[in-house]
N, C-alpha and C. Protein backbone atom coordinates (compact mmCIF):
# COMPACT_ATOMS: atom_id res chain seq x y z
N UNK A 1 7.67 7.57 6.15
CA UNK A 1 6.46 8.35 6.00
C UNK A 1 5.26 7.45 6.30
N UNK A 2 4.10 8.10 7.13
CA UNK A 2 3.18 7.15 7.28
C UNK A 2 2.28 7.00 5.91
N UNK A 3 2.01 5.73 6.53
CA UNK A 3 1.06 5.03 4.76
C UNK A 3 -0.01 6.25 4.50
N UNK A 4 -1.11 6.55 5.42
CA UNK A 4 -1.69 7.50 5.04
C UNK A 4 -1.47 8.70 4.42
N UNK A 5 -0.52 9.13 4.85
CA UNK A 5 0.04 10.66 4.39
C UNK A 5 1.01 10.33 3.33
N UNK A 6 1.41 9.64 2.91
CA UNK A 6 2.11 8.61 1.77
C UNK A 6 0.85 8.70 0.52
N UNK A 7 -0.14 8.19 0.85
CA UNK A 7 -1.18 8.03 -0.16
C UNK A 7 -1.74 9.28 -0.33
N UNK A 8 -2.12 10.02 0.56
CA UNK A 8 -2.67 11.44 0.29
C UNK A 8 -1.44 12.34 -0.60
N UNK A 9 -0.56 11.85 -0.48
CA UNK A 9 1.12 12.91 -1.48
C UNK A 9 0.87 12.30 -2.53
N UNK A 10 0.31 10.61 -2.58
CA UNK A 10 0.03 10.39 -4.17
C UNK A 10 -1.37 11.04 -4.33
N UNK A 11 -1.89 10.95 -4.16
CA UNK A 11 -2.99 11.98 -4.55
C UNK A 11 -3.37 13.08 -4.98
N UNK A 12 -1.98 14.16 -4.36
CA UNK A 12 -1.84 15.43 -4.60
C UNK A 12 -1.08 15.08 -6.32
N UNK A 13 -0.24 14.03 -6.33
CA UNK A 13 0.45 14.30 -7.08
C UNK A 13 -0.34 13.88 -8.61
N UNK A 14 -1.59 12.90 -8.50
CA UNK A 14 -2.26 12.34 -9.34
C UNK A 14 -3.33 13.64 -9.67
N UNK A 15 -3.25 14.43 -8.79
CA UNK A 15 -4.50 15.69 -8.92
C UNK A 15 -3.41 16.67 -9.84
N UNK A 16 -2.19 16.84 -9.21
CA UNK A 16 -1.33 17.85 -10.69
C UNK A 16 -1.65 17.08 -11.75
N UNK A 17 -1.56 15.83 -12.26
CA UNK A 17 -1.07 15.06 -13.70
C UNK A 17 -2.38 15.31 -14.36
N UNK A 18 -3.44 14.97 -13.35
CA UNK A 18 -5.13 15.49 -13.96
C UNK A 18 -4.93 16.78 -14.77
N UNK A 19 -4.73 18.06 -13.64
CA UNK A 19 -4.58 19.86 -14.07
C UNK A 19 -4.16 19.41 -14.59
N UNK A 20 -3.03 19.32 -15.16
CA UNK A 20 -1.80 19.56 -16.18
C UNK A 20 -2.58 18.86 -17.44
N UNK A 21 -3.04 17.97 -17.31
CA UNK A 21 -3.64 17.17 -19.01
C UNK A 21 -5.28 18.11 -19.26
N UNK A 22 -5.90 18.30 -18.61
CA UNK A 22 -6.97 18.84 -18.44
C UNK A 22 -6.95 20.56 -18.61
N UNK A 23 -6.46 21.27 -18.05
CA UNK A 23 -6.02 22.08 -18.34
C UNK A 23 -4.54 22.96 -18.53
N UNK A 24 -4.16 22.39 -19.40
CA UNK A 24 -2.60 22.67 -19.82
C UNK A 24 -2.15 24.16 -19.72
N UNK A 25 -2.89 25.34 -20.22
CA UNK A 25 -2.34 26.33 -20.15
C UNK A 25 -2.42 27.15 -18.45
N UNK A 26 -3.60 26.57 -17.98
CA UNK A 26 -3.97 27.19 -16.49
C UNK A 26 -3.72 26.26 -15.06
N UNK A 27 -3.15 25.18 -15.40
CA UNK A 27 -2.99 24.31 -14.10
C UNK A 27 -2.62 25.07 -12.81
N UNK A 28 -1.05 25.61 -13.42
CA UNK A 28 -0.44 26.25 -12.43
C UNK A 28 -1.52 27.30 -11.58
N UNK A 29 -2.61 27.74 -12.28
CA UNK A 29 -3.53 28.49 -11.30
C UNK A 29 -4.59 27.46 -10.57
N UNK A 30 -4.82 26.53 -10.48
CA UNK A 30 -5.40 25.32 -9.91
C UNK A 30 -4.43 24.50 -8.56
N UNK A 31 -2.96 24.43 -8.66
CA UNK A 31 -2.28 24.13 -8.19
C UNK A 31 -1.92 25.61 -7.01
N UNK A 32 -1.84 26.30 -7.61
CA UNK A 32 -1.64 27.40 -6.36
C UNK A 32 -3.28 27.20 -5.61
N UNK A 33 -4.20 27.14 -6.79
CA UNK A 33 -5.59 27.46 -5.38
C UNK A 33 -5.70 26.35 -4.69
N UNK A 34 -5.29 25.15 -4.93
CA UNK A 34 -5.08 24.22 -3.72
C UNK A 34 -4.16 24.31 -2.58
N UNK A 35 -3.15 25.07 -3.06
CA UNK A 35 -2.19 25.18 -2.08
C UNK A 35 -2.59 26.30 -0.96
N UNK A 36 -2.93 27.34 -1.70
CA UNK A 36 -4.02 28.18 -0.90
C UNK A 36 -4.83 27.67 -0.21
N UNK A 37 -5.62 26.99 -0.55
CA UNK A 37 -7.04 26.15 0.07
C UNK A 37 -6.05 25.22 1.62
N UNK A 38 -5.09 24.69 1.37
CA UNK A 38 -4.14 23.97 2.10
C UNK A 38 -3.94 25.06 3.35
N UNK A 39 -3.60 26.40 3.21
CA UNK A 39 -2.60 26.87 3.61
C UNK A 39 -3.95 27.74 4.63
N UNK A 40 -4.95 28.28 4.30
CA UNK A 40 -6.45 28.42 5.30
C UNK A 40 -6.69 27.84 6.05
N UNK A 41 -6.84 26.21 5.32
CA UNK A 41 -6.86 25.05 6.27
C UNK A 41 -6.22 25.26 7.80
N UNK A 42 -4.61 25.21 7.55
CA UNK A 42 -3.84 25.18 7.93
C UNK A 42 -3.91 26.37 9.36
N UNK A 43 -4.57 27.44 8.94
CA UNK A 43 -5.22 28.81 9.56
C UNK A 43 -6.17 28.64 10.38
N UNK A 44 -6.56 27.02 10.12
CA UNK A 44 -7.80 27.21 10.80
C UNK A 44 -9.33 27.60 9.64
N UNK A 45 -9.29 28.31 8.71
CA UNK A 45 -10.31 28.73 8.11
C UNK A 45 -10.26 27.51 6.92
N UNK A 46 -11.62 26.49 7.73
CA UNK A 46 -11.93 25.95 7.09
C UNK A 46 -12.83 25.77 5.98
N UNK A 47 -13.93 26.52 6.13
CA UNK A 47 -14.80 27.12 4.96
C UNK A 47 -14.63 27.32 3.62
N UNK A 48 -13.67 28.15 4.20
CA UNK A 48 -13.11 28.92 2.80
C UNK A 48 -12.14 27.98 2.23
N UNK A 49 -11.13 27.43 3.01
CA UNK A 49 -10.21 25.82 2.55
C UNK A 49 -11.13 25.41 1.60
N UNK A 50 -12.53 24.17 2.56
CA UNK A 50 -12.65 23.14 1.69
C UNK A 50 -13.34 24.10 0.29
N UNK A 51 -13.89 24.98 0.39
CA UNK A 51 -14.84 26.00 -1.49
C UNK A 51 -13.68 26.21 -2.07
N UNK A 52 -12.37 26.19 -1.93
CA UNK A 52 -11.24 26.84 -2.99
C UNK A 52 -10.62 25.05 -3.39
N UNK A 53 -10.46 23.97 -2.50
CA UNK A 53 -10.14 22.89 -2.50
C UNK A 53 -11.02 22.11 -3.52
N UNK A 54 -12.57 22.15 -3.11
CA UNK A 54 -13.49 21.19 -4.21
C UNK A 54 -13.38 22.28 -5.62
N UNK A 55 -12.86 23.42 -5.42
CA UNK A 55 -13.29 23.91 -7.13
C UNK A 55 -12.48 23.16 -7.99
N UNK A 56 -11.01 23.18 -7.12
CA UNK A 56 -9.70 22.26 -7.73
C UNK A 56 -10.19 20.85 -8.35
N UNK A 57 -10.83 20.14 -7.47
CA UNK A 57 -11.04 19.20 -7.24
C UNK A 57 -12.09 18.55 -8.33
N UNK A 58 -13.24 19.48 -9.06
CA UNK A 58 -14.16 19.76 -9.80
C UNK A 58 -13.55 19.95 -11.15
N UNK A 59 -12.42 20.82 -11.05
CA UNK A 59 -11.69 21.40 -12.38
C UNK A 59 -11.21 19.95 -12.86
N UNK A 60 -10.79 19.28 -12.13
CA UNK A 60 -9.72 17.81 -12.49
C UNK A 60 -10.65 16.81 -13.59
N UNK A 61 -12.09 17.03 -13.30
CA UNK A 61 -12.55 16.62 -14.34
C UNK A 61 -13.29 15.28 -13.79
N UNK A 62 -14.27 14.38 -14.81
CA UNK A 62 -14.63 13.36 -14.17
C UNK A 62 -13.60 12.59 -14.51
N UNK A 63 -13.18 11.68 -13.56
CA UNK A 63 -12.36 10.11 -13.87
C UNK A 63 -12.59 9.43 -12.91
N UNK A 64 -11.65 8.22 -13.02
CA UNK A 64 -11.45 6.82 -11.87
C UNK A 64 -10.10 7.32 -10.49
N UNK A 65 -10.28 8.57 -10.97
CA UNK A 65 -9.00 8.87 -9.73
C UNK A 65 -10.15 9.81 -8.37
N UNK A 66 -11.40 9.94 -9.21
CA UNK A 66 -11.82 11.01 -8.40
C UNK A 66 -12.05 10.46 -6.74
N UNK A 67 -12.62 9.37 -6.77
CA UNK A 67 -12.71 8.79 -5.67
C UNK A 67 -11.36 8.86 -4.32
N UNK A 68 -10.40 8.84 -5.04
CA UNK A 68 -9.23 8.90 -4.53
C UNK A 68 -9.17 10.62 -3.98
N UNK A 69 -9.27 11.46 -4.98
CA UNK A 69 -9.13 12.45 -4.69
C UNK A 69 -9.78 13.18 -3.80
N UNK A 70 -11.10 12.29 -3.69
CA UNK A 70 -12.26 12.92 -2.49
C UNK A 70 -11.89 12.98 -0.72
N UNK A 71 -10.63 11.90 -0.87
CA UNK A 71 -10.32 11.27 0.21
C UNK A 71 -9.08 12.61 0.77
N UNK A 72 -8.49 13.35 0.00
CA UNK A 72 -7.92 14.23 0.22
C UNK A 72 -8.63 15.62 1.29
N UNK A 73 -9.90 15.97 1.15
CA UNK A 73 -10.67 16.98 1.73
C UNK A 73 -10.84 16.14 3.23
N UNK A 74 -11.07 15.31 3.41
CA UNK A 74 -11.68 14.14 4.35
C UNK A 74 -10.49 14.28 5.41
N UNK A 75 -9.62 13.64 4.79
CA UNK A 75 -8.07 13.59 5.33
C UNK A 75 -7.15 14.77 5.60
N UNK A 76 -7.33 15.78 5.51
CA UNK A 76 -6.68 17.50 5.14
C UNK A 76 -5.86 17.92 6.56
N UNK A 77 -6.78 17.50 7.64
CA UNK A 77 -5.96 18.15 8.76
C UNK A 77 -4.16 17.50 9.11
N UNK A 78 -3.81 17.95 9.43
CA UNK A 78 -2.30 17.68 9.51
C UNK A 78 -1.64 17.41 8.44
N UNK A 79 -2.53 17.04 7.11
CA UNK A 79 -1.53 16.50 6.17
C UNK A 79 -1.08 17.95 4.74
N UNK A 80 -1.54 19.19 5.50
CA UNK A 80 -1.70 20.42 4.40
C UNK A 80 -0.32 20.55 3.62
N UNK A 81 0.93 20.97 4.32
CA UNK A 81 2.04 20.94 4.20
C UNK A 81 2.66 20.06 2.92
N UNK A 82 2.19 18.58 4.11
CA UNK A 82 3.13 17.67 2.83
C UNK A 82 2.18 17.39 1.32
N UNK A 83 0.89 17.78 1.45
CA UNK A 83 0.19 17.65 0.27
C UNK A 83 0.87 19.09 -0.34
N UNK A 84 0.94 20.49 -0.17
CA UNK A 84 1.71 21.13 -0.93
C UNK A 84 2.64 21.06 -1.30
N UNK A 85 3.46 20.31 -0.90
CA UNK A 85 5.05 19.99 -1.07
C UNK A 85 4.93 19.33 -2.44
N UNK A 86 3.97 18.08 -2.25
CA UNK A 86 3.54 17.15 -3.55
C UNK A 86 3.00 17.57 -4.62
N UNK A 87 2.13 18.79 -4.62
CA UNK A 87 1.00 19.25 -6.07
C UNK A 87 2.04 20.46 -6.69
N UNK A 88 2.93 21.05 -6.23
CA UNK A 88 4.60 21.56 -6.45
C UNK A 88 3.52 23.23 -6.45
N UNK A 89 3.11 24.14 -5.65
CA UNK A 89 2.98 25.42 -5.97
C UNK A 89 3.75 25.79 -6.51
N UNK A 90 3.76 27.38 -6.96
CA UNK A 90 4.99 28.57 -7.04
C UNK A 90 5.41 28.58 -5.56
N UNK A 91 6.90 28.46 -5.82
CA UNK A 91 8.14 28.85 -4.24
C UNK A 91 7.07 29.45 -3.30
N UNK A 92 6.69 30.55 -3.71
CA UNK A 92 6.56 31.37 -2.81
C UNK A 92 5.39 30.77 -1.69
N UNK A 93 4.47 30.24 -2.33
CA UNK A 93 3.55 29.54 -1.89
C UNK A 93 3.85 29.00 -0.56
N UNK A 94 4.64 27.91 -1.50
CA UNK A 94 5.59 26.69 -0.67
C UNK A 94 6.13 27.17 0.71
N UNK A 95 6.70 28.12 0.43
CA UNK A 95 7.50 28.89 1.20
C UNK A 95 7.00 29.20 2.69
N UNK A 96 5.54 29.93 2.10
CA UNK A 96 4.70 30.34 2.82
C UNK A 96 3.74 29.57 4.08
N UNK A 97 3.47 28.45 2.63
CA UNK A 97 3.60 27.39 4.21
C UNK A 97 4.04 26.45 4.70
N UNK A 98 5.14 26.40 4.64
CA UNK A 98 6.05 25.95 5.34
C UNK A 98 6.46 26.72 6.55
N UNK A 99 6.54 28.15 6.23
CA UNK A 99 6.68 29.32 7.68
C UNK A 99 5.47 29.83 8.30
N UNK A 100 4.45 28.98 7.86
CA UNK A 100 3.02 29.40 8.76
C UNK A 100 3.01 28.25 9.53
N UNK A 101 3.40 26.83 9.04
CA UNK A 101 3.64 25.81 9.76
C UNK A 101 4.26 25.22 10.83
N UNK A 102 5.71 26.18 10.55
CA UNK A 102 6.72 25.91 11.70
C UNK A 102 6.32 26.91 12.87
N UNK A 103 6.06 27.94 12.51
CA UNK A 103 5.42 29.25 13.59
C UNK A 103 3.88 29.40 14.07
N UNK A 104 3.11 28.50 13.64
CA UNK A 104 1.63 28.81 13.80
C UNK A 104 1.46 27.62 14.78
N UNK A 105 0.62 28.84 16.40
CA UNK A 105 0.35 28.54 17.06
C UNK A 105 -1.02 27.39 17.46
N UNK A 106 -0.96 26.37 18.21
CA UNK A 106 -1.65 25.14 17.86
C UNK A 106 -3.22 25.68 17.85
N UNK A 107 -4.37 26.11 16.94
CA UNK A 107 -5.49 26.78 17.28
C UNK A 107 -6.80 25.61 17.16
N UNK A 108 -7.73 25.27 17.82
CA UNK A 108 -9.00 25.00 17.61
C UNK A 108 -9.50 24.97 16.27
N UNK A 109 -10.08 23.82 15.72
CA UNK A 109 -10.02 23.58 14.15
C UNK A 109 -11.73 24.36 14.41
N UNK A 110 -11.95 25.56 13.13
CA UNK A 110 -13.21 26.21 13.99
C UNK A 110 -14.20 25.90 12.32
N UNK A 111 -15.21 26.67 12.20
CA UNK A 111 -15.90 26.61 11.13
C UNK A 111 -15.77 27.76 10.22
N UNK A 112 -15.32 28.92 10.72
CA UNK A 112 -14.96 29.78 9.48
C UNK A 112 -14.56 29.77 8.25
């Protein structure tokens, strides 16, 4: 795995351990809206990606990881997939893009 996309999967995975301590009963809805936010990206609709991505990102709270975590929005293109794989959605999520990934045609990264 390359180092970069290596460090961005720790990242995803340091952004669940945040949700999860931070907000214990609602993570799992923080973790899907990133994966969502991932999966727009992924669409091309970036707009709407990075506003569902920084809310996540905001929810996690202040710490010494945030810096790290900033580097995730920055870094996003190509790496959507394996960062969902890492922050663990619901299946279906997962699922979802993983089969928007293998089938989605190569499009112009636009501003929508």
């Amino acid at each position: 795995m390359d180092m970069q996309v290596e460090a961005h999967t720790r990242a995803a995975a340091t952004l669940r351990q945040l949700l999860t301590h931070q907000h214990p009963e609602h993570f799992m809805l923080f973790v899907d809206q990133f994966a969502m936010g991932c999966l727009l990206h992924l669409q091309g609709e970036r707009a709407a990606a990075y506003r569902l991505i920084a809310q996540v990102l905001a929810a996690a709270g202040d710490s010494h990881e945030k810096r790290q975590l900033a580097g995730l929005l920055k870094d996003l293109s190509g790496n959507e997939v394996p960062l969902v794989r890492e922050i663990g959605p619901n299946p279906e999520l997962l699922q979802l893009c993983e089969r928007v990934q293998d089938t989605r045609v190569a499009e112009p990264a636009c501003g929508r």
